[in-house]
C-alpha atoms as a PDB file:
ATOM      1  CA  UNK A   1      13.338 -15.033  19.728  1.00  0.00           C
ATOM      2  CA  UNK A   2       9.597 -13.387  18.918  1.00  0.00           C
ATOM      3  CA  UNK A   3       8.282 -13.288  15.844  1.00  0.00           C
ATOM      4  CA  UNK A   4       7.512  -9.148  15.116  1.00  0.00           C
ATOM      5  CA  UNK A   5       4.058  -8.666  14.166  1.00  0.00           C
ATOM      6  CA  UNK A   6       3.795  -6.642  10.861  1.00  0.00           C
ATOM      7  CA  UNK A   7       1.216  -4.331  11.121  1.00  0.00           C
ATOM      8  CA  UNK A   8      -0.178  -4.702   7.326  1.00  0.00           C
ATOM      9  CA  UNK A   9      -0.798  -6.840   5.223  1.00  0.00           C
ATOM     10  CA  UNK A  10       1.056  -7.049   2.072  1.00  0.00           C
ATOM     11  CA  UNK A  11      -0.883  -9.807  -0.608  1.00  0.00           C
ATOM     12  CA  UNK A  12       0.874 -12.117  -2.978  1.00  0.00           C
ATOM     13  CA  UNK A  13      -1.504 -10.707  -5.375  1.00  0.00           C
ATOM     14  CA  UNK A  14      -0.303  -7.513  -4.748  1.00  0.00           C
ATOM     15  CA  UNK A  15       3.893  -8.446  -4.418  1.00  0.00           C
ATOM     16  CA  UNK A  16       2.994 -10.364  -7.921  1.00  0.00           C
ATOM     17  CA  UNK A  17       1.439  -7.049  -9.508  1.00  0.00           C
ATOM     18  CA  UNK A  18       4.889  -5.395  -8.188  1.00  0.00           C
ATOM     19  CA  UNK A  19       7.316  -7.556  -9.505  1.00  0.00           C
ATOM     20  CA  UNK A  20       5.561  -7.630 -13.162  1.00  0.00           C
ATOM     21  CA  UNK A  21       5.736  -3.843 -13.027  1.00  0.00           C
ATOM     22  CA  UNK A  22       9.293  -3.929 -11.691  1.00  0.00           C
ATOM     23  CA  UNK A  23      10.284  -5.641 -14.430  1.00  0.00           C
ATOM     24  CA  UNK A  24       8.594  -4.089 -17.150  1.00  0.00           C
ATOM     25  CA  UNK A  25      10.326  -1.105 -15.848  1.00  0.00           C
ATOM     26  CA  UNK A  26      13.648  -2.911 -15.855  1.00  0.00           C
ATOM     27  CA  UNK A  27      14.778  -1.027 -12.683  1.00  0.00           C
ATOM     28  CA  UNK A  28      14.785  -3.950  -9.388  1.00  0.00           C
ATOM     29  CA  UNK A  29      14.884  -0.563  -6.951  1.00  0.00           C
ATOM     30  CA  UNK A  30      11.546   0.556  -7.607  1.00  0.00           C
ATOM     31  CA  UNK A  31       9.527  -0.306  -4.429  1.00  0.00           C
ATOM     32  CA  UNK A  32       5.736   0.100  -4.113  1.00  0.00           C
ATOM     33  CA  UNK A  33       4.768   3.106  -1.819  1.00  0.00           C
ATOM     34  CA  UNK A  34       1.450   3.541   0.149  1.00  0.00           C
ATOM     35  CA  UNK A  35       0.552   6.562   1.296  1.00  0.00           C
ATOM     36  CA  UNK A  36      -1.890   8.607   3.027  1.00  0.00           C
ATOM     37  CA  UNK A  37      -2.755  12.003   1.902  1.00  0.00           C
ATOM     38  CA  UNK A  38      -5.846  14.798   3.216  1.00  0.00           C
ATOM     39  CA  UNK A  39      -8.839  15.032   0.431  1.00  0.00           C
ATOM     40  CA  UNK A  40     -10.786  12.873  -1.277  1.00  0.00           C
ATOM     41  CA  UNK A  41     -14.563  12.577  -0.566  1.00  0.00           C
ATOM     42  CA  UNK A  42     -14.097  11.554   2.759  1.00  0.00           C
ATOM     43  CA  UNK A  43     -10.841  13.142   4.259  1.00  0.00           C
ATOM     44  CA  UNK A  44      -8.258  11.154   3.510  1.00  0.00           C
ATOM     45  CA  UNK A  45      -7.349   9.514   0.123  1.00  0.00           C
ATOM     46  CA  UNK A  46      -4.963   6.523  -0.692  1.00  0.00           C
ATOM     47  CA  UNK A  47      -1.479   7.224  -3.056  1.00  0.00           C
ATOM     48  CA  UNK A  48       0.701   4.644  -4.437  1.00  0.00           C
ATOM     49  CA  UNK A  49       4.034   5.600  -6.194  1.00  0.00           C
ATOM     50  CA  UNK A  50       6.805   3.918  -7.159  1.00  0.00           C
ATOM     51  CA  UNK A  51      10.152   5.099  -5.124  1.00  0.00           C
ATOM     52  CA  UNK A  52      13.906   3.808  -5.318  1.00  0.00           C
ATOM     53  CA  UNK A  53      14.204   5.209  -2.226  1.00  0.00           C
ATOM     54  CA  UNK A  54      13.391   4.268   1.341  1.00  0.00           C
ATOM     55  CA  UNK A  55      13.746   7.336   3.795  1.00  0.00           C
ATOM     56  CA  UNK A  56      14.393   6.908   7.611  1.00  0.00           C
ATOM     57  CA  UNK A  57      11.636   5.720   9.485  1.00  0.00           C
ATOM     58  CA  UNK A  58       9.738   4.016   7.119  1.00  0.00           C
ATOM     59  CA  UNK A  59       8.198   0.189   7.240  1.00  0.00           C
ATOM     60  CA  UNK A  60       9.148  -2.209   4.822  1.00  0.00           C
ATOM     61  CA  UNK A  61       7.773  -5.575   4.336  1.00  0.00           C
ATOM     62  CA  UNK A  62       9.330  -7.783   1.322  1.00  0.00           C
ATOM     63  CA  UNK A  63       7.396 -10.645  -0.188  1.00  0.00           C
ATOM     64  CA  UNK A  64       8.101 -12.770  -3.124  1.00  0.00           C
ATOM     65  CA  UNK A  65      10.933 -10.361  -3.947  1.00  0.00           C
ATOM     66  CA  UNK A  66       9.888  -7.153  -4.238  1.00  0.00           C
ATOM     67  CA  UNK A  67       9.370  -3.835  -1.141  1.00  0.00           C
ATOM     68  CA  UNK A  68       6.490  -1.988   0.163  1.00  0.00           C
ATOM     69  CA  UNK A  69       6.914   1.427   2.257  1.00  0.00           C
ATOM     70  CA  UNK A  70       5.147   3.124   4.421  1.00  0.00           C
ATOM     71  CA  UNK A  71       6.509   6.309   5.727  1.00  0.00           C
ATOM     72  CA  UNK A  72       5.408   6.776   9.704  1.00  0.00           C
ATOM     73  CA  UNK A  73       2.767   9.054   9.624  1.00  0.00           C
ATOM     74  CA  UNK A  74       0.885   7.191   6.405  1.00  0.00           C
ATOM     75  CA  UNK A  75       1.387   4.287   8.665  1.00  0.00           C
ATOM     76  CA  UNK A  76      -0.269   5.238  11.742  1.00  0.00           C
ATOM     77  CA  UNK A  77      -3.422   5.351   9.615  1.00  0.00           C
ATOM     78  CA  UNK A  78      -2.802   1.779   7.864  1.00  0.00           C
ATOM     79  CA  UNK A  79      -1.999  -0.458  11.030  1.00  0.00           C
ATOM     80  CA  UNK A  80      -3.905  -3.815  10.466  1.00  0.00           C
ATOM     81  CA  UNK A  81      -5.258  -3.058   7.032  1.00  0.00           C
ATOM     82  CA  UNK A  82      -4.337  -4.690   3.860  1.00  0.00           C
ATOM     83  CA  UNK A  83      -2.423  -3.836   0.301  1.00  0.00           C
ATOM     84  CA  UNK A  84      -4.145  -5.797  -2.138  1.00  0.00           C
ATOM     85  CA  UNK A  85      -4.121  -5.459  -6.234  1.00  0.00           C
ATOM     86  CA  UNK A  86      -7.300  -6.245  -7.640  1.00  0.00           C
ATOM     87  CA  UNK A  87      -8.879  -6.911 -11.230  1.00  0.00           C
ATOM     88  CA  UNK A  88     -13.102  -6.229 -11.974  1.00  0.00           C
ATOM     89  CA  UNK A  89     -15.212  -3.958 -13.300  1.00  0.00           C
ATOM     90  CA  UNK A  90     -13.987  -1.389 -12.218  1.00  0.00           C
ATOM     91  CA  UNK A  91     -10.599  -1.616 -13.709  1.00  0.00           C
ATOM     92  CA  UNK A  92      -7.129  -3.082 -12.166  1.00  0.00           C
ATOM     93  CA  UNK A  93      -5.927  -1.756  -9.130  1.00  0.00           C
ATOM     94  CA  UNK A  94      -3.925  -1.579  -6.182  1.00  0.00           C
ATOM     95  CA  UNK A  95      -6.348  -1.029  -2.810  1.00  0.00           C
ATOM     96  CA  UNK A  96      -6.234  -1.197   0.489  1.00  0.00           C
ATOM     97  CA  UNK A  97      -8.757  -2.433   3.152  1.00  0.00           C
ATOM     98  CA  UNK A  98      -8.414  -0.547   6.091  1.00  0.00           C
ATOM     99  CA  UNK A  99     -10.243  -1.754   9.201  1.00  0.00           C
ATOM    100  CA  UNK A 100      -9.445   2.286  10.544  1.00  0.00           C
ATOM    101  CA  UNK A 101     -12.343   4.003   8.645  1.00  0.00           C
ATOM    102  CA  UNK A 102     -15.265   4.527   9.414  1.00  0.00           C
ATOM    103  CA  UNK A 103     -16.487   5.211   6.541  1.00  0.00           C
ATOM    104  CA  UNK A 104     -15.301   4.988   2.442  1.00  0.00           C
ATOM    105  CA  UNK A 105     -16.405   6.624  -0.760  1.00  0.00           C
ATOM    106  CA  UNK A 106     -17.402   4.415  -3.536  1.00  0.00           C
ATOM    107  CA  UNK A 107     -13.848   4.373  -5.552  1.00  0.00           C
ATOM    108  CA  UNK A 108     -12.912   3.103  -2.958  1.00  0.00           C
ATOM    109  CA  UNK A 109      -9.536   5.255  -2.741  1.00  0.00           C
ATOM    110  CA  UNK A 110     -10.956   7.430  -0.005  1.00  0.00           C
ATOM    111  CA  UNK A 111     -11.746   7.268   3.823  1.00  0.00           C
ATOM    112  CA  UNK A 112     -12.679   8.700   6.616  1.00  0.00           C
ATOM    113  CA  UNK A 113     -11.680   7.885  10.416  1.00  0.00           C
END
């Protein structure tokens, strides 16, 4: 049997983050959701939601727990990238390297292909 390869990257960083939230929310259905969406300063912009649901077609990759989903066509412009959760200057966060764009605004939250 082959191992699938799962085409991003889901950080224990980020799965932590989740599961806190999860809990503080007392509700073990919520799943993180990535999304893609047109706007931003460069074209496209990152989302992230909380869902109970997962809807046909969509990727989900479990660690320490707790779900993310992508829905197919978000996905498409995610392959090899990376959900991350993050903590700076610039507040906490959930982001995503994506080695897709070609270029990024400075929140960081929007891309271009």
């Amino acid at each position: 049997m082959t191992d699938v390869a799962i085409p991003l990257v889901f950080t224990d960083a980020a799965a932590n983050k989740v599961k806190n939230l999860v809990a503080d929310e007392e509700n073990p259905d919520l799943k993180l959701r990535v999304y893609i969406t047109g706007g931003g300063c460069s074209g496209f912009q990152y989302g992230f939601t909380f869902d109970e649901k997962i809807n046909d077609g969509d990727l989900t990759i479990e660690k320490n727990g707790v779900s993310l989903v992508v829905d197919p066509m978000s996905l498409q412009y995610l392959i090899g990238g990376t959900v991350d959760y993050t903590e700076g200057l610039e507040g906490s966060r959930f982001i995503v390297n994506n080695p897709n764009a070609s270029t990024t605004c400075g929140c960081g939250s929007s891309f271009s292909i």
